[in-house]
Protein backbone atom coordinates (compact mmCIF):
# COMPACT_ATOMS: atom_id res chain seq x y z
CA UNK A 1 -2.00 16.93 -6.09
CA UNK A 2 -0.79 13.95 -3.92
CA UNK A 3 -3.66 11.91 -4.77
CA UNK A 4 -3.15 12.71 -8.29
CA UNK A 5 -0.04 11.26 -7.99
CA UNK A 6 -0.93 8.51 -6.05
CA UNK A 7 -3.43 7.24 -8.71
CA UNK A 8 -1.14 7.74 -11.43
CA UNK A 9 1.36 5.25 -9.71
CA UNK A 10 -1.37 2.99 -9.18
CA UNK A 11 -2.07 3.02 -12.84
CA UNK A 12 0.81 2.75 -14.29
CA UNK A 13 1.63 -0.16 -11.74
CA UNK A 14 -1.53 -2.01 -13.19
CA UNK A 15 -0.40 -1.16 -16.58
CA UNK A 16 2.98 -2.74 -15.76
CA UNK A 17 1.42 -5.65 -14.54
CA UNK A 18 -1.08 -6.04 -17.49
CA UNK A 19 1.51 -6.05 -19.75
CA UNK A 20 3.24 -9.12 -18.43
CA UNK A 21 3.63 -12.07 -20.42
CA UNK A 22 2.65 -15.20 -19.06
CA UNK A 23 4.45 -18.53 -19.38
CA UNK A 24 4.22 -22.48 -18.84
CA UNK A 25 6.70 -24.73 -19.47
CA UNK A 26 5.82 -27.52 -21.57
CA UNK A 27 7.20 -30.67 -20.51
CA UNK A 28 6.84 -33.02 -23.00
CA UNK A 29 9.00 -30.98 -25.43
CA UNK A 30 11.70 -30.03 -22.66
CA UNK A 31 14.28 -32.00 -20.74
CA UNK A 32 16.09 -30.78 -17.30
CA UNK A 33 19.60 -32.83 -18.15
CA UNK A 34 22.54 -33.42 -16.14
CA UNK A 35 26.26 -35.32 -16.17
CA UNK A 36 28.92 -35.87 -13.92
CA UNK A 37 32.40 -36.87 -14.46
CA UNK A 38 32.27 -41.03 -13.85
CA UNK A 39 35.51 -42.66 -12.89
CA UNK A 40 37.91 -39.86 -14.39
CA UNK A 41 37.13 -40.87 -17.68
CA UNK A 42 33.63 -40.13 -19.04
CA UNK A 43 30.45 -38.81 -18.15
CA UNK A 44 27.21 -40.30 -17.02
CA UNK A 45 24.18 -38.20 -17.84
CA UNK A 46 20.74 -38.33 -16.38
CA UNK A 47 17.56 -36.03 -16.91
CA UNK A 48 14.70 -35.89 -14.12
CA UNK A 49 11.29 -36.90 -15.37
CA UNK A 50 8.70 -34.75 -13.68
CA UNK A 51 8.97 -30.78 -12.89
CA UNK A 52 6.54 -27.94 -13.75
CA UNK A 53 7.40 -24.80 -14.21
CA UNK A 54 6.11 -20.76 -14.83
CA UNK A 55 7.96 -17.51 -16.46
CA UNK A 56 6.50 -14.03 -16.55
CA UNK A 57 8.38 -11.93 -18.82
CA UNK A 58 7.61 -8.21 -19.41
CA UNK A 59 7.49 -8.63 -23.38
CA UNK A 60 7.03 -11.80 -25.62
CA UNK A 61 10.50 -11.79 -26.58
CA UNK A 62 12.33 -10.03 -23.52
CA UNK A 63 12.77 -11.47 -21.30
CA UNK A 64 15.17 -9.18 -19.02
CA UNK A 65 14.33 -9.58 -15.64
CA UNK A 66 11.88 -12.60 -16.08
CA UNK A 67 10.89 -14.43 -12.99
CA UNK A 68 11.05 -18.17 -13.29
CA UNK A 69 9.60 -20.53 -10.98
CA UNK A 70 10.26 -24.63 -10.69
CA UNK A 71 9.63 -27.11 -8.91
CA UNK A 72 10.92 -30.86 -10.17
CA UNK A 73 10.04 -34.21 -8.33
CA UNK A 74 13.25 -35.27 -7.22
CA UNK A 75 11.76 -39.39 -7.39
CA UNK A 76 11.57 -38.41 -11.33
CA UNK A 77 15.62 -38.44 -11.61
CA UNK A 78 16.62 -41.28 -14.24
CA UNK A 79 19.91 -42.60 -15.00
CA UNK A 80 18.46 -45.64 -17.01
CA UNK A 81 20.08 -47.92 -14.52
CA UNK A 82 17.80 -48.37 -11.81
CA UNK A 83 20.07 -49.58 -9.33
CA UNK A 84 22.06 -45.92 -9.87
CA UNK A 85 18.87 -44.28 -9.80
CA UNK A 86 17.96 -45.61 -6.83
CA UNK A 87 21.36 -44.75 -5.00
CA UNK A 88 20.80 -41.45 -6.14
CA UNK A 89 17.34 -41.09 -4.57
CA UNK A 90 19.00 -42.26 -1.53
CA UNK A 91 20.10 -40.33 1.67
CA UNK A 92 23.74 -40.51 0.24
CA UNK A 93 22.32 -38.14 -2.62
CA UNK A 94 19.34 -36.05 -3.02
CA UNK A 95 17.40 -38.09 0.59
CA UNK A 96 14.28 -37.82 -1.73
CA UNK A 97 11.77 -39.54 0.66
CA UNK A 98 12.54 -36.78 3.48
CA UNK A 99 13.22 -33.82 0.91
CA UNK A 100 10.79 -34.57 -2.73
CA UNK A 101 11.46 -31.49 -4.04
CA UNK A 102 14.42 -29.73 -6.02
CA UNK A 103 13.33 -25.59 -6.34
CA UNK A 104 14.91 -22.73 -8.51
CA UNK A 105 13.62 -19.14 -8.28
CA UNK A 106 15.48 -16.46 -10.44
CA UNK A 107 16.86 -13.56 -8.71
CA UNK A 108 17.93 -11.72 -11.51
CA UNK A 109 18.11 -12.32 -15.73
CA UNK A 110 19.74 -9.76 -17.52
CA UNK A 111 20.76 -9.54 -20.94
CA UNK A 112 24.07 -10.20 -22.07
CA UNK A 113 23.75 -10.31 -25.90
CA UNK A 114 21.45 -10.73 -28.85
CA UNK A 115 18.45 -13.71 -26.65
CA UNK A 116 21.55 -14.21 -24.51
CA UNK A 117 20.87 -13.96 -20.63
CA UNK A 118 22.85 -14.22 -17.70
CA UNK A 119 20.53 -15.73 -15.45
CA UNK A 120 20.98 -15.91 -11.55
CA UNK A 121 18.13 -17.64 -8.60
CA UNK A 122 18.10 -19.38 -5.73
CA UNK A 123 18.42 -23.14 -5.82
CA UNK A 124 16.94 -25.78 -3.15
CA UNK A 125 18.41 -29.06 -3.17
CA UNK A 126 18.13 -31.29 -0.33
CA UNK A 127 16.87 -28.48 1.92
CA UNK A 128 19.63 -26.58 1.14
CA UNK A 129 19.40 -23.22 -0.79
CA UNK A 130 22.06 -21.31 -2.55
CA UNK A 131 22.20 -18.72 -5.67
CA UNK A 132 23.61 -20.11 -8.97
CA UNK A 133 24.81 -18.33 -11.87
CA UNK A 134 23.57 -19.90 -15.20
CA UNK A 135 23.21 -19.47 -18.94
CA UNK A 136 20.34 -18.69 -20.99
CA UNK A 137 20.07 -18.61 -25.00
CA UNK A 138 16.61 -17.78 -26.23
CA UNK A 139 15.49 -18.79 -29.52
CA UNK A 140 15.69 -16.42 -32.36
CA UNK A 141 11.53 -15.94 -32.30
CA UNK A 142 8.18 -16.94 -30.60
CA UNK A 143 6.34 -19.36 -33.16
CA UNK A 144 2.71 -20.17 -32.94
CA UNK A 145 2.04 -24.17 -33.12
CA UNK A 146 -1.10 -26.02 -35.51
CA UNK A 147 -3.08 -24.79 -32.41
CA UNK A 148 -2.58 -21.40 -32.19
CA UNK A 149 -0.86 -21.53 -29.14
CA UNK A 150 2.27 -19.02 -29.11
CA UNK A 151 5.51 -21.17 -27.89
CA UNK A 152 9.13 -19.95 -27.33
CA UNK A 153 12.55 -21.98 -26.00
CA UNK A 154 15.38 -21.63 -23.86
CA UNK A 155 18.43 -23.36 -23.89
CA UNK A 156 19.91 -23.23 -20.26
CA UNK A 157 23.66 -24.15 -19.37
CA UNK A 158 25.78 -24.02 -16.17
CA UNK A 159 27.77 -25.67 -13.73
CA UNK A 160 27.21 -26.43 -9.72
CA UNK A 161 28.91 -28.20 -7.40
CA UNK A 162 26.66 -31.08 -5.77
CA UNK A 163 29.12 -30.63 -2.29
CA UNK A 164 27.41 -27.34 -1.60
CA UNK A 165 23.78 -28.88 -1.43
CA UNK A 166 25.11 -31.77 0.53
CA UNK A 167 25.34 -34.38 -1.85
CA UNK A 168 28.60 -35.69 -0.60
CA UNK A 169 29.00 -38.77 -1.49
CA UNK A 170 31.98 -40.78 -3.33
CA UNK A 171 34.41 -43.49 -3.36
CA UNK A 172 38.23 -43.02 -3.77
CA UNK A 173 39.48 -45.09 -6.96
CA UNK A 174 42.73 -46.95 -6.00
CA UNK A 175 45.15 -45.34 -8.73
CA UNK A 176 43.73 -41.44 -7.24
CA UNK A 177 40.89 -39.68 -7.87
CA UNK A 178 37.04 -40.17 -7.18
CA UNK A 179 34.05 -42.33 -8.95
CA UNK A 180 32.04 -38.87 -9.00
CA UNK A 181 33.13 -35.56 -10.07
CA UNK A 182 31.92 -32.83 -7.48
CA UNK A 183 31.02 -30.81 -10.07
CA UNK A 184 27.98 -31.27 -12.32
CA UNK A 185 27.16 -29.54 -15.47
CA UNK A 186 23.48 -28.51 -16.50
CA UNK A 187 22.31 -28.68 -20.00
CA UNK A 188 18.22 -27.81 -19.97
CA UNK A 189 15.92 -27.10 -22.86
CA UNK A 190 12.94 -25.54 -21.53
CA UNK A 191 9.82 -24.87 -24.30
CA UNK A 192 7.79 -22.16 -23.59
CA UNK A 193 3.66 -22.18 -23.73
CA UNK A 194 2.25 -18.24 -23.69
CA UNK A 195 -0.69 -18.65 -21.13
């Protein structure tokens, strides 16, 4: 009886992990976008260039409890200035030549309305790792492209602050306040490929 039971398990934990859904993020048709408050009175945005990126969902359009792995090259950031950029790259920001690599691994993604997700991980900037809450909204369906290939999209939206990953620096503006906001807000689309 106990290794009836045992090879049930076993089955239905292949069966669970046959049935998940495979993903690749295409990046030609997604962009990992950022701004920052610039002198108190408007924002400077930025996207970074070069990432790659997997999601395994348990269904093609659930994706509660998907785990999402990426990786972007940190050299990739772009301001278009390239005299900002290459502050940024600098130790006074994300110290790219000792640490190349920005990470985020979800921890959690749970459904919050109709392809709404609350979506929580772990992210590594500058050697420095800490869990962020974020916001996913799914598109409404998967659609399958001229070459069969079945895609889907995410928009993702949230908020950090740079201080806790050690990007500290700033200048003081002589009537108050700072040239950079500590906070930074994240607007990401992310397309889908089904592998």
């Amino acid at each position: 009886m106990k290794k009836l039971k045992q090879t049930l398990a076993l089955v239905a934990l292949s069966a669970g992990l046959m049935a998940q859904t495979n993903w690749k993020v295409d990046p030609s048709h997604s962009k990992l976008g950022f701004s920052v408050v610039h002198m108190m009175i408007s924002e400077t945005e930025g996207t970074f260039k070069v990432y790659e990126g997997t999601v395994s969902s348990s269904k093609e359009t659930d994706f509660t409890n998907a785990a999402i792995d990426f990786k972007v090259d940190v050299n990739s950031v772009n301001t278009d200035d390239e005299k900002r950029d290459g502050h940024l790259k600098s130790a006074d920001f994300f110290d790219a030549e000792k640490n190349p690599k920005m990470t985020f691994k979800s921890t959690s993604m749970k459904a919050k309305g109709k392809m709404i997700y609350d979506l929580e991980g772990d992210l590594t900037i500058k050697g420095v790792t800490k869990k962020v809450k974020l916001q996913a909204i799914g598109a409404p369906k998967t659609v399958k492209d001229p070459w069969g290939n079945i895609r889907y999209a995410f928009k993702v939206i949230g908020k950090i602050n740079r201080k806790d990953f050690g990007l500290t620096w700033n200048a003081a503006l002589e009537a108050g306040g700072v040239a950079v906001s500590d906070d930074v807000k994240l607007n990401i689309t992310i397309e889908l490929v089904k592998s």
